[in-house]
Every structure is written in structure tokens, then in C-alpha cells.
N, C-alpha and C. Protein backbone atom coordinates (compact mmCIF):
# COMPACT_ATOMS: atom_id res chain seq x y z
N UNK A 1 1.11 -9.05 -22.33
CA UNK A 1 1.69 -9.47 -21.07
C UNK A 1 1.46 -8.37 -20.03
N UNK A 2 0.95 -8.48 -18.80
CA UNK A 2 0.76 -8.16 -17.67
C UNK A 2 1.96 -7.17 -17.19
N UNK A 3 2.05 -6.35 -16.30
CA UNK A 3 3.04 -5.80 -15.52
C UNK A 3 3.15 -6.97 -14.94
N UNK A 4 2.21 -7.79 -13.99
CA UNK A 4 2.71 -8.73 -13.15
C UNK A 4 2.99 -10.34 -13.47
N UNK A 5 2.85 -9.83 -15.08
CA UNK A 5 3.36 -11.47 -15.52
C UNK A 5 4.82 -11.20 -15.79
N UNK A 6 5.18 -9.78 -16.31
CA UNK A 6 6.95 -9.58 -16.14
C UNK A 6 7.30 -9.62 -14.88
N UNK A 7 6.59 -9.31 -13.26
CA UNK A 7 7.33 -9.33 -12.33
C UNK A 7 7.64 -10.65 -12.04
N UNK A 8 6.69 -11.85 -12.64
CA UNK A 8 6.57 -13.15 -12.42
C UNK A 8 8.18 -13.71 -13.15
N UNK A 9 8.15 -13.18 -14.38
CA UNK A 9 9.28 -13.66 -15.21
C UNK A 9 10.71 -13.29 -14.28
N UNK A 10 10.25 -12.37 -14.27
CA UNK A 10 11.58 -11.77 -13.16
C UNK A 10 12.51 -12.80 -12.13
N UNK A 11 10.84 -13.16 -11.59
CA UNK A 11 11.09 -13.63 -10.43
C UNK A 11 11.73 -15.06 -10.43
N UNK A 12 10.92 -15.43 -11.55
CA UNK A 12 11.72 -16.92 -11.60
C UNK A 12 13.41 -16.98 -11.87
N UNK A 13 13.36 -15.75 -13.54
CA UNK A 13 15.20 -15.47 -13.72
C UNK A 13 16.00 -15.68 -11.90
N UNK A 14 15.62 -14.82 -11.55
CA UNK A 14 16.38 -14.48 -10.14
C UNK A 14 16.39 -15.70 -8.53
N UNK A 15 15.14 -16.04 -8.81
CA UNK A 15 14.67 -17.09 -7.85
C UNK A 15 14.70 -16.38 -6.90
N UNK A 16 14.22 -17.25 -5.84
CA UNK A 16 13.13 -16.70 -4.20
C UNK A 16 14.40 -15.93 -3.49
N UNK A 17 15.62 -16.55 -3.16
CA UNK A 17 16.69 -16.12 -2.52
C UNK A 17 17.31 -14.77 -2.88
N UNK A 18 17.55 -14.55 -4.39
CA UNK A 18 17.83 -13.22 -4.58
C UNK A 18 16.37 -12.17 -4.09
N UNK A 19 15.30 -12.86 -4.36
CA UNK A 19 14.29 -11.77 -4.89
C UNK A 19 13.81 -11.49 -3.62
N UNK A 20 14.43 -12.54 -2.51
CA UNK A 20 13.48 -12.19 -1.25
C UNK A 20 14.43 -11.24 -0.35
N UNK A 21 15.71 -10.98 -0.61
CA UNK A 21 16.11 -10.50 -0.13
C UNK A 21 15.87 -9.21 -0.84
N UNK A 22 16.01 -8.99 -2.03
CA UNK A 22 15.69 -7.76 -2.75
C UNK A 22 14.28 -7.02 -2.11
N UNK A 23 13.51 -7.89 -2.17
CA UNK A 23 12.36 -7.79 -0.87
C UNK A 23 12.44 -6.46 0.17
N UNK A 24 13.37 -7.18 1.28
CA UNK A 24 13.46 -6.53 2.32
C UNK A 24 14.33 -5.30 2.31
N UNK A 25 15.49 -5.08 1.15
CA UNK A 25 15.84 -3.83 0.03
C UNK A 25 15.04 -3.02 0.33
N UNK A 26 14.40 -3.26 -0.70
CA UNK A 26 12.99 -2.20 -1.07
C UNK A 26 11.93 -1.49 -0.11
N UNK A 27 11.64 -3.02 0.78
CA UNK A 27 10.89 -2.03 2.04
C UNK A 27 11.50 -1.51 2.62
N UNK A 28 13.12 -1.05 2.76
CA UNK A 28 13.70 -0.32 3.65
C UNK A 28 13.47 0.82 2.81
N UNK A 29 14.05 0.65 2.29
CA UNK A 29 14.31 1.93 1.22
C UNK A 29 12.97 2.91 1.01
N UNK A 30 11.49 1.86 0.53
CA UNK A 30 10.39 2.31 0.60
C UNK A 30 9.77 3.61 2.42
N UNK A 31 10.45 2.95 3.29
CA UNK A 31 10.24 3.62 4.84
C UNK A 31 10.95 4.59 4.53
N UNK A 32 12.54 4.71 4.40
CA UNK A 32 13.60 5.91 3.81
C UNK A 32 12.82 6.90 3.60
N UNK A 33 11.95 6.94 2.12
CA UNK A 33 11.35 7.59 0.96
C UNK A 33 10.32 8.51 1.87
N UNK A 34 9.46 7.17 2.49
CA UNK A 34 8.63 8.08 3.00
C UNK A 34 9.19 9.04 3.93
N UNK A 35 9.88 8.59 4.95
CA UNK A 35 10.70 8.89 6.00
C UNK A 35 11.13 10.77 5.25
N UNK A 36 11.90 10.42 3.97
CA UNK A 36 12.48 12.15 3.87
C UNK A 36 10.79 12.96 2.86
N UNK A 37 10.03 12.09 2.80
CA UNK A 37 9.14 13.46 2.11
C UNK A 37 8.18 13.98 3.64
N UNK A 38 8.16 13.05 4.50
CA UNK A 38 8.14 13.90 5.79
C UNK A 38 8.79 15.05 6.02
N UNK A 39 10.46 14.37 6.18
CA UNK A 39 11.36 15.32 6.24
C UNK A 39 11.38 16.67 5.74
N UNK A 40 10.80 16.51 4.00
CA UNK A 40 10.96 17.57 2.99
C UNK A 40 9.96 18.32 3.13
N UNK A 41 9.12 18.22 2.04
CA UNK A 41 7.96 19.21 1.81
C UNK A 41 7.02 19.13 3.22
N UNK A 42 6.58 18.43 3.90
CA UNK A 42 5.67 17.99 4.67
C UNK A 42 5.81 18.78 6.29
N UNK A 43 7.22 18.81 6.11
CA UNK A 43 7.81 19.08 7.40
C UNK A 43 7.24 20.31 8.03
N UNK A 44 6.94 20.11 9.50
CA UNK A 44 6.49 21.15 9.85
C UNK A 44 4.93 21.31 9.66
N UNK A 45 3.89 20.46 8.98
CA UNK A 45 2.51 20.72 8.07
C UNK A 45 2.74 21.95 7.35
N UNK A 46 3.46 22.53 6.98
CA UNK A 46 3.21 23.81 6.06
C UNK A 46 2.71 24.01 5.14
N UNK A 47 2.82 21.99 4.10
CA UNK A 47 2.71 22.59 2.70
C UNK A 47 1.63 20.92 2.95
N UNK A 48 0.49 21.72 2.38
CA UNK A 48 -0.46 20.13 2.12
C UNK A 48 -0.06 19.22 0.64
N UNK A 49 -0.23 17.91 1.40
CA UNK A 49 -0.21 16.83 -0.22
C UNK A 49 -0.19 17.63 -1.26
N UNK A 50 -1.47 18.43 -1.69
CA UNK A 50 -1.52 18.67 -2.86
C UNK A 50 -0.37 19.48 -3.66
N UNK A 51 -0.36 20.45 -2.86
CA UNK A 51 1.10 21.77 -2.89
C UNK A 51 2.33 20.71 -2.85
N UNK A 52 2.47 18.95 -2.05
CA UNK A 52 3.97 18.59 -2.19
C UNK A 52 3.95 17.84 -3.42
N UNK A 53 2.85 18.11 -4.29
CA UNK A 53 2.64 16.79 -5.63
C UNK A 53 4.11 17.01 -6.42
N UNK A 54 4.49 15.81 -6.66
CA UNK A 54 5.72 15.78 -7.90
C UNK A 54 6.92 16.38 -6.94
N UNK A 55 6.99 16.83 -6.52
CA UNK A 55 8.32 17.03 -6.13
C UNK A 55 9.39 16.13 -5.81
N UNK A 56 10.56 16.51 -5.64
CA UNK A 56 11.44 15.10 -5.62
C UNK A 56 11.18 14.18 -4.88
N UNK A 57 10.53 14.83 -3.67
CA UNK A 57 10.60 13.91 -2.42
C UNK A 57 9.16 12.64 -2.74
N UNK A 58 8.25 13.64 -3.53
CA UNK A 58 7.40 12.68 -3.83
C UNK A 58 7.73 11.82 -5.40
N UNK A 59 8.65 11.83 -5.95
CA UNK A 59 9.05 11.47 -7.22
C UNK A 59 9.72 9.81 -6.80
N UNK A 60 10.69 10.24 -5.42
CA UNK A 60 11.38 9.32 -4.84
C UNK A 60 10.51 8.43 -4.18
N UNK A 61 9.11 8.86 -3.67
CA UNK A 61 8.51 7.90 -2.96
C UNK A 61 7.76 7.21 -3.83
N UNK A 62 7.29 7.53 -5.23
CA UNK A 62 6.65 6.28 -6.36
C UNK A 62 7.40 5.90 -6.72
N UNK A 63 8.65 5.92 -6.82
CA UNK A 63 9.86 4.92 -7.58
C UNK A 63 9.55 3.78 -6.67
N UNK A 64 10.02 4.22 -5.51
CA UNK A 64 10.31 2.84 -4.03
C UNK A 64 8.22 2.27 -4.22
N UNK A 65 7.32 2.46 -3.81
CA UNK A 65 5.94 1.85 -4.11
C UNK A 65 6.02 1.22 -5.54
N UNK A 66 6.44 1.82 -6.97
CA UNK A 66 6.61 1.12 -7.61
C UNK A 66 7.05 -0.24 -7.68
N UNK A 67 9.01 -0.03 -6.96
CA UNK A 67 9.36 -1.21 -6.36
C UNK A 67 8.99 -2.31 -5.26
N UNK A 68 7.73 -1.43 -4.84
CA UNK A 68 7.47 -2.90 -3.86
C UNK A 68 6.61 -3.24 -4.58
N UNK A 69 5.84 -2.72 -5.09
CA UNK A 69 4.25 -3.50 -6.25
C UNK A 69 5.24 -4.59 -6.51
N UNK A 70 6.30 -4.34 -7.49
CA UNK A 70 6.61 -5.01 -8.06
C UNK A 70 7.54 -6.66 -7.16
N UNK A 71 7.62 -6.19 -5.72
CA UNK A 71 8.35 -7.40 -5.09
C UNK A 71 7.38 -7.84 -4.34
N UNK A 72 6.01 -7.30 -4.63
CA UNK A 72 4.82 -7.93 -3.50
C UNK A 72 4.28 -9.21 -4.56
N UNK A 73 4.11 -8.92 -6.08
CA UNK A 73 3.81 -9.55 -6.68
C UNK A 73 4.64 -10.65 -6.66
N UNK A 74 6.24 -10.50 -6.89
CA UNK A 74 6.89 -11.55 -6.53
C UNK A 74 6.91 -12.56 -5.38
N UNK A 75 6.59 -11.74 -4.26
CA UNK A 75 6.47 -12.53 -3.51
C UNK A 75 5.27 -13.52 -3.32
N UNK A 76 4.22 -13.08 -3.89
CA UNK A 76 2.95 -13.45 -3.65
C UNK A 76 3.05 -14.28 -5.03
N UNK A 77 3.92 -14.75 -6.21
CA UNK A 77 4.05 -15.72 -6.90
C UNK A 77 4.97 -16.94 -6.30
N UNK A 78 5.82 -16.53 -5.68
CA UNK A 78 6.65 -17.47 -4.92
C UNK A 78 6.17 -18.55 -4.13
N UNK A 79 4.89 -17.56 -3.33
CA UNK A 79 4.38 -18.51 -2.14
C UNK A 79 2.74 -18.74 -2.68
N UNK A 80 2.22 -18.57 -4.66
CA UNK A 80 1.51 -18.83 -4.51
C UNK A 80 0.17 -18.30 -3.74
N UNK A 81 0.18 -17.23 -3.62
CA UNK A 81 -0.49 -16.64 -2.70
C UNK A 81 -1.58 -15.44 -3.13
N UNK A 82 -2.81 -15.44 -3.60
CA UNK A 82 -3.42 -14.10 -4.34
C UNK A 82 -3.99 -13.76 -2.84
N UNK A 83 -4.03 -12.38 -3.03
CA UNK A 83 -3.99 -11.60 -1.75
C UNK A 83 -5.32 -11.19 -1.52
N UNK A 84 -6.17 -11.22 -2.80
CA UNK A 84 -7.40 -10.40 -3.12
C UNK A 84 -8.15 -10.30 -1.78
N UNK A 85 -8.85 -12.10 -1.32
CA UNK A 85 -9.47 -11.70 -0.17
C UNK A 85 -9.04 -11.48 1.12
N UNK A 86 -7.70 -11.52 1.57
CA UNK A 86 -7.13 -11.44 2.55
C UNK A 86 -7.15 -9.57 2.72
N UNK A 87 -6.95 -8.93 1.09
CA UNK A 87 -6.83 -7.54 1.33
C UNK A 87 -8.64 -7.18 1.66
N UNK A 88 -9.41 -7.69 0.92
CA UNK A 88 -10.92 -7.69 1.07
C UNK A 88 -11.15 -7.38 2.77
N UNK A 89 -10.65 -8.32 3.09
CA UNK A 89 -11.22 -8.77 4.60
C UNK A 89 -10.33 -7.47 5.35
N UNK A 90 -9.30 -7.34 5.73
CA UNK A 90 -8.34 -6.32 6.31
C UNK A 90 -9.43 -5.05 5.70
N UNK A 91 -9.62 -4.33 4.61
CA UNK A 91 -10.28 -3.31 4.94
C UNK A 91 -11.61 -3.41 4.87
N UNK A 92 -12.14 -4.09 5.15
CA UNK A 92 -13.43 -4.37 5.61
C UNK A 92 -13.42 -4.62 7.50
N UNK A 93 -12.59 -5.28 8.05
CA UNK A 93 -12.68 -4.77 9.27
C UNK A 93 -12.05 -3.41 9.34
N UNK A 94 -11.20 -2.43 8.88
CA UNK A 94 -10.88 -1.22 9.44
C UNK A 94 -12.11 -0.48 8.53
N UNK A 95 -12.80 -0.73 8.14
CA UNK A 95 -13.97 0.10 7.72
C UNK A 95 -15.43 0.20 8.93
N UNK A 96 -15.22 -1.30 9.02
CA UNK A 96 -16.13 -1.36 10.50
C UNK A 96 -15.51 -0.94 11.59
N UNK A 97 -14.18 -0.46 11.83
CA UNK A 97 -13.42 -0.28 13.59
C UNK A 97 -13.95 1.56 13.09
N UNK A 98 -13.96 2.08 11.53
CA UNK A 98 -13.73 3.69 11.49
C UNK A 98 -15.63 3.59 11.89
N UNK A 99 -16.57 3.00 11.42
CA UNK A 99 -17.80 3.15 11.73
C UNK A 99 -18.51 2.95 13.23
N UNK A 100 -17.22 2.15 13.87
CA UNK A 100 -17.89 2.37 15.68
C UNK A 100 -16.99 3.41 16.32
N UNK A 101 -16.03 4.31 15.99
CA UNK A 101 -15.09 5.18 16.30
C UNK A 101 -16.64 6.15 17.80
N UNK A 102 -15.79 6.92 18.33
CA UNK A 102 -16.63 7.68 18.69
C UNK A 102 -17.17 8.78 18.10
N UNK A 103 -18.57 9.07 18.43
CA UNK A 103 -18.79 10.56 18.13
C UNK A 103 -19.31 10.32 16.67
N UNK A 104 -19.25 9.44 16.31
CA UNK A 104 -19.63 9.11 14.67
C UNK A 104 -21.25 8.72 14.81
N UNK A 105 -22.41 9.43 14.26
CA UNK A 105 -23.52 9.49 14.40
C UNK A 105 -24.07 8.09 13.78
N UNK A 106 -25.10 7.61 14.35
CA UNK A 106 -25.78 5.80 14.46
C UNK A 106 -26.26 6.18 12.66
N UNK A 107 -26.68 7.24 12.22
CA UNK A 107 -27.03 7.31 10.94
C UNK A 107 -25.83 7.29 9.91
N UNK A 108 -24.81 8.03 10.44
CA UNK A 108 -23.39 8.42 9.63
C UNK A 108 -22.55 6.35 9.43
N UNK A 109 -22.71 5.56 10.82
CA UNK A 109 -22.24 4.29 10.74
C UNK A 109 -23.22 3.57 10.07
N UNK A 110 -24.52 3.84 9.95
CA UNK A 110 -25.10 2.85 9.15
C UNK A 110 -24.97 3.40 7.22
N UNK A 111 -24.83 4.25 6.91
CA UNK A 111 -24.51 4.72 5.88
C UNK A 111 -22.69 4.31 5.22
N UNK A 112 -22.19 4.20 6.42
CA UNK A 112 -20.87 3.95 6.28
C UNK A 112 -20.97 2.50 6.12
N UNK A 113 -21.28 1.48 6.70
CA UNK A 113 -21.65 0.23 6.29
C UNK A 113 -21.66 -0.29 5.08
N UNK A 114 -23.22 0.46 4.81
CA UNK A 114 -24.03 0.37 3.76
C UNK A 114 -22.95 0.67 2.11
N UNK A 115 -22.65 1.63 2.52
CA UNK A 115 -22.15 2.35 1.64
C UNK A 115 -20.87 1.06 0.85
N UNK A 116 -19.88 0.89 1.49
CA UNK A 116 -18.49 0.12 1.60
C UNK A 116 -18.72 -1.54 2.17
N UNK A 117 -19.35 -2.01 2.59
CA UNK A 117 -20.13 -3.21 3.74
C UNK A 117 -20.91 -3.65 2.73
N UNK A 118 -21.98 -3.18 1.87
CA UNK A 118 -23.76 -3.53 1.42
C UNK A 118 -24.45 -4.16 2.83
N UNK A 119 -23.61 -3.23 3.93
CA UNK A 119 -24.97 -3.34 5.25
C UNK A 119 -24.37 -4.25 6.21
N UNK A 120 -23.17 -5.48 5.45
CA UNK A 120 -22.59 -6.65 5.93
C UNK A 120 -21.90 -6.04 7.70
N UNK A 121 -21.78 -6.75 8.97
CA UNK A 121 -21.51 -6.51 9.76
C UNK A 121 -19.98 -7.28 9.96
């Protein structure tokens, strides 16, 4: 069984009403998380990602991402919904908006394309 065939099981125990509100829970909480490892290690730029790895503040922010994996899946069983090409498409246009950015060389955007795209416009 799947991680996301237990979030499925879940979801049904609980149904749409508990789980959708549990939902909007989590993404608060998830903003919170991020919100204090700003606060914490980050604060100020002093200490890069790598130097804030594991620390509480980042311990607290995979719990809450954990919990939304797990209420995105729910939600996206509720309404029926696989996300695959909708996520496909979303970074495939911000891959093409970072390749016409300025200052980004006509060789550097066609490589960037190519690369992530296979050339696709």
C-alpha cells in the first residue's frame, strides 16, 4: 500500500468536511513553519540553508509539508483530480518566463529550453 493509498483511506474514514477543513489547518500552520524558520536560523541571511539543515525550525517545517502532501493527496482524491499535467504545464511555463528573463544570453535560453522543454516553446 501506497503512502497515498493510506492518505486515501484516511480520507474517506473522515470524509471531505472534516478533511477539508483540516486542509486549510495545515496550510496555515504550513505558512507559520515557514514564517518562524525565517524568523530563526535564516534571519538576518547569516546562516545559509545548508548551515540551517535539521534544526528545529527546519524539523518543524517537514512535519507541516509532510502534512500538506498528505491533505493535497486528499484533496486531489476527493475531487478526483491527478495533478500530474496541470503541475507539468505550471513549470513548464515558469521555465520559459526564467528563459526570456533579462540579461540571460540567446545561447544560455536555448539550452535552457532544450535542456527542461526538449526545445518545446
Amino acid at each position: 500500500m501506497t503512502q497515498q493509498d493510506k492518505a486515501e483511506y484516511i480520507a474517506r474514514y473522515y470524509g471531505y468536511n472534516n478533511q477539508s477543513r483540516k486542509a486549510m489547518e495545515e496550510a496555515g500552520e504550513l505558512i507559520q513553519a515557514i514564517n518562524k524558520f525565517w524568523e530563526g536560523p535564516m534571519e538576518n541571511g547569516n546562516v545559509s540553508l545548508e548551515e540551517a539543515a535539521l534544526c528545529k525550525e527546519e524539523i518543524a517545517l517537514m512535519e507541516e509539508l509532510a502534512d500538506m502532501q498528505i491533505m493535497i493527496w486528499q484533496m486531489c482524491y476527493f475531487h478526483g483530480m491527478d495533478l500530474t499535467e496541470t503541475i507539468e504545464g505550471k513549470l513548464d511555463r515558469q521555465i520559459r518566463r526564467i528563459s526570456m528573463e533579462r540579461g540571460i544570453p540567446q545561447e544560455q535560453r536555448e539550452r535552457i529550453l532544450n535542456t527542461f522543454l526538449g526545445g518545446r516553446r
